[in-house]
Protein backbone atom coordinates (compact mmCIF):
# COMPACT_ATOMS: atom_id res chain seq x y z
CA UNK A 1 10.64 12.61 -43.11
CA UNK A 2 12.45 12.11 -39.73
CA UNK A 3 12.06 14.34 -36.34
CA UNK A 4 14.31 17.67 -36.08
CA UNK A 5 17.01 18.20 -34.38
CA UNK A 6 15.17 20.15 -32.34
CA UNK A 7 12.73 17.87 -31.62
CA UNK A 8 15.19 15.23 -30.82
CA UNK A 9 16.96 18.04 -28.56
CA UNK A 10 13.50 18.64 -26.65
CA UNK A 11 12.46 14.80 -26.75
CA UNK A 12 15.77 13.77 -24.58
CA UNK A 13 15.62 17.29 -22.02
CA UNK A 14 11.78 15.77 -21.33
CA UNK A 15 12.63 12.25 -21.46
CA UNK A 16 16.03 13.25 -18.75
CA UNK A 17 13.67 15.43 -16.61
CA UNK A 18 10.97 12.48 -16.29
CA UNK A 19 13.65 10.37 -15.08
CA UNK A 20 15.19 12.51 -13.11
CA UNK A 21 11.28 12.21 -11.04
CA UNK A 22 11.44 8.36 -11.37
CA UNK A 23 9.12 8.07 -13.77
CA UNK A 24 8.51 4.51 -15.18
CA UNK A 25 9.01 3.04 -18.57
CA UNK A 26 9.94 5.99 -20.79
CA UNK A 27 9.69 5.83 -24.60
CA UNK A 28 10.09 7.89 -27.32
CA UNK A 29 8.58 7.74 -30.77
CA UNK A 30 9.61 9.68 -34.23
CA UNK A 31 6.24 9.81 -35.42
CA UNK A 32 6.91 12.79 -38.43
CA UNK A 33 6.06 9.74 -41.05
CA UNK A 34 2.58 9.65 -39.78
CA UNK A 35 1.27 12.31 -38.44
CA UNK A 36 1.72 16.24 -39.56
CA UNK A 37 1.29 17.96 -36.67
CA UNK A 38 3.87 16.53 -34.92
CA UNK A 39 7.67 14.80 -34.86
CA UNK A 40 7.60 13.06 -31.78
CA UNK A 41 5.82 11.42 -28.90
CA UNK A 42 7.43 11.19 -25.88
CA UNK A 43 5.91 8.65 -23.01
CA UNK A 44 6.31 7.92 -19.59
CA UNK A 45 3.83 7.34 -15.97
CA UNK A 46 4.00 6.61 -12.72
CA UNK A 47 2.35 4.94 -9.98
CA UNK A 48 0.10 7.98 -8.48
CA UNK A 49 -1.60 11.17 -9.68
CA UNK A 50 1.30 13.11 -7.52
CA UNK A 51 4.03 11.85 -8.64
CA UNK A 52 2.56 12.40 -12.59
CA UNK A 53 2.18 15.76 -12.04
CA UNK A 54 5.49 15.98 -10.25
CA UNK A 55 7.32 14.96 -13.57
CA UNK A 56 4.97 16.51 -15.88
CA UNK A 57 6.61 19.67 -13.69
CA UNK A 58 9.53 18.72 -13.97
CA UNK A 59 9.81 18.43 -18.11
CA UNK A 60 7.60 22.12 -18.41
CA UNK A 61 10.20 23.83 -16.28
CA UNK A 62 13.27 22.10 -17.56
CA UNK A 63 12.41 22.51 -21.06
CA UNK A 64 11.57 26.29 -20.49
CA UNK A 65 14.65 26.87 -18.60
CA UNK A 66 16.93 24.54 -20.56
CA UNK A 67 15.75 25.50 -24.04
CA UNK A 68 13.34 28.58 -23.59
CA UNK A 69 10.18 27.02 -24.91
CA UNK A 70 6.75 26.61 -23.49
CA UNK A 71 4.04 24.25 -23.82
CA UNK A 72 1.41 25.34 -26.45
CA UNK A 73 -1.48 23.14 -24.42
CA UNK A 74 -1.19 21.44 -21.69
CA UNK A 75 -4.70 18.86 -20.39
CA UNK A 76 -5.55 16.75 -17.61
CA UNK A 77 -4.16 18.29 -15.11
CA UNK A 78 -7.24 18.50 -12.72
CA UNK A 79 -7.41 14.96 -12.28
CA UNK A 80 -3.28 13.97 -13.34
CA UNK A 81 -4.34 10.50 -15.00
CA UNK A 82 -3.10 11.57 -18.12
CA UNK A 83 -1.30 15.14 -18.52
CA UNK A 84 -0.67 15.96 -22.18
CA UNK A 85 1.87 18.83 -23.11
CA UNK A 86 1.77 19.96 -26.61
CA UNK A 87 5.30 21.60 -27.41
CA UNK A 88 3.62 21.45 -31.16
CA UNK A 89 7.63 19.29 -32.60
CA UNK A 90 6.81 17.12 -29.46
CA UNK A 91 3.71 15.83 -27.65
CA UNK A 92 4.50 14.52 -23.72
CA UNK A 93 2.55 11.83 -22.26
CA UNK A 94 2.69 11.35 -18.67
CA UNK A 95 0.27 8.62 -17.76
CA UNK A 96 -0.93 7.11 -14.29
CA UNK A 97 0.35 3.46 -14.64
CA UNK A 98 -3.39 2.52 -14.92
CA UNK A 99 -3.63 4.71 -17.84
CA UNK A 100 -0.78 3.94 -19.61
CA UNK A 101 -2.22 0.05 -19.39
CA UNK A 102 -5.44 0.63 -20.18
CA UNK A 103 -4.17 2.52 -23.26
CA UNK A 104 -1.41 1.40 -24.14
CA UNK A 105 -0.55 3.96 -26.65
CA UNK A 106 3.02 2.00 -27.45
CA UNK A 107 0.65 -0.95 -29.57
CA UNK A 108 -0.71 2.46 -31.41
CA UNK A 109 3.27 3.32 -32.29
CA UNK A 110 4.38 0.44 -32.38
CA UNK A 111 5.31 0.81 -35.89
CA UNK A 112 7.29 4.12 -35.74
CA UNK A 113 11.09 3.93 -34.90
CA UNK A 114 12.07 4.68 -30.98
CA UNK A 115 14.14 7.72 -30.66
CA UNK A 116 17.30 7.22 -28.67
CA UNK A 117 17.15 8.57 -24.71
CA UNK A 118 19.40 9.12 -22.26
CA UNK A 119 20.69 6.58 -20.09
CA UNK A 120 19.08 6.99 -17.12
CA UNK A 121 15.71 7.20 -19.68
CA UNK A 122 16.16 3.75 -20.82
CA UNK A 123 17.14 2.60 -17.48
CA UNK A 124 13.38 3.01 -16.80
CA UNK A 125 11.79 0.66 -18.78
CA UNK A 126 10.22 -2.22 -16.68
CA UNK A 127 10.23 0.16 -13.72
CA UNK A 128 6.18 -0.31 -14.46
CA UNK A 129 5.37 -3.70 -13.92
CA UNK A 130 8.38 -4.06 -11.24
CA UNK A 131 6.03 -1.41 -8.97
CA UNK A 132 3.21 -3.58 -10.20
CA UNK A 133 4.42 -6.88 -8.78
CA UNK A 134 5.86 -5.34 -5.26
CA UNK A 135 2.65 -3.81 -5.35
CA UNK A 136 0.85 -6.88 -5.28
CA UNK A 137 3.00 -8.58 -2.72
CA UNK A 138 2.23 -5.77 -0.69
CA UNK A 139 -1.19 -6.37 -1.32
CA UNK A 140 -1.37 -9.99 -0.40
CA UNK A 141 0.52 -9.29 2.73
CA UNK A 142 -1.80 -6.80 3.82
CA UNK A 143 -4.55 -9.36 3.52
CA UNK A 144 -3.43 -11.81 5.09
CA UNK A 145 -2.88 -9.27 8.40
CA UNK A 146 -6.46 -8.29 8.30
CA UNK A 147 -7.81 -11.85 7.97
């Protein structure tokens, strides 16, 4: 078994809007084979709770007014770590970078084949870690001021 069109069709609208917010290292996974209660898994964070719900924003209102569907359940908003929409062919996963670590759901779907984005989707992968290291510059340079 293999993701729907429509699935596929909702999976690159999300994956477009989340870059479209800068969102970091977006993925998508066909996961029909193993699970039956969905086709796909779409991921993607970012670097601060705003900016995840910002995207997660983003992919609700361009999926309703792109293609006229809704999400079935959406969680963790109140604290925008982790904000899962269940479009019940698709399951987004906007994580904070932290998260996204932490978890690291990709090792979990590792397995299933990676559905094809849209340019500026793939463009974002190692977006991520390249925050992550100016981060850490930044870091060190703020140190050394305050020592």
């Amino acid at each position: 078994m293999t993701a729907t069109d429509r699935s596929i069709e909702l999976i690159k609208t999300a994956a477009q809007a989340a870059a479209d917010k800068l969102a970091h290292d977006i993925i998508a996974y066909d996961v029909s084979d193993v699970l039956s209660i969905t086709d796909a898994f779409l991921l993607a964070s970012a670097p601060n709770d705003r900016q995840v719900k910002s995207i997660v924003d983003e992919i609700e209102e361009r999926l309703n007014k792109e293609l006229g569907t809704k999400p079935v359940r959406r969680e963790g908003d109140r604290e925008a770590r982790w904000v899962l929409l269940d479009y019940v062919d698709i399951v987004v996963h906007v994580q904070h970078s932290e998260e996204r670590v932490f978890y690291a759901l990709e090792r979990l779907w590792k397995d299933c084949p990676e559905l094809d984005l849209p340019a500026d989707a793939k463009a974002t992968r190692g977006k991520g870690a390249e925050h992550a290291r100016h981060q850490d510059v930044e870091d060190v340079a703020e140190l050394g001021e305050l020592r």
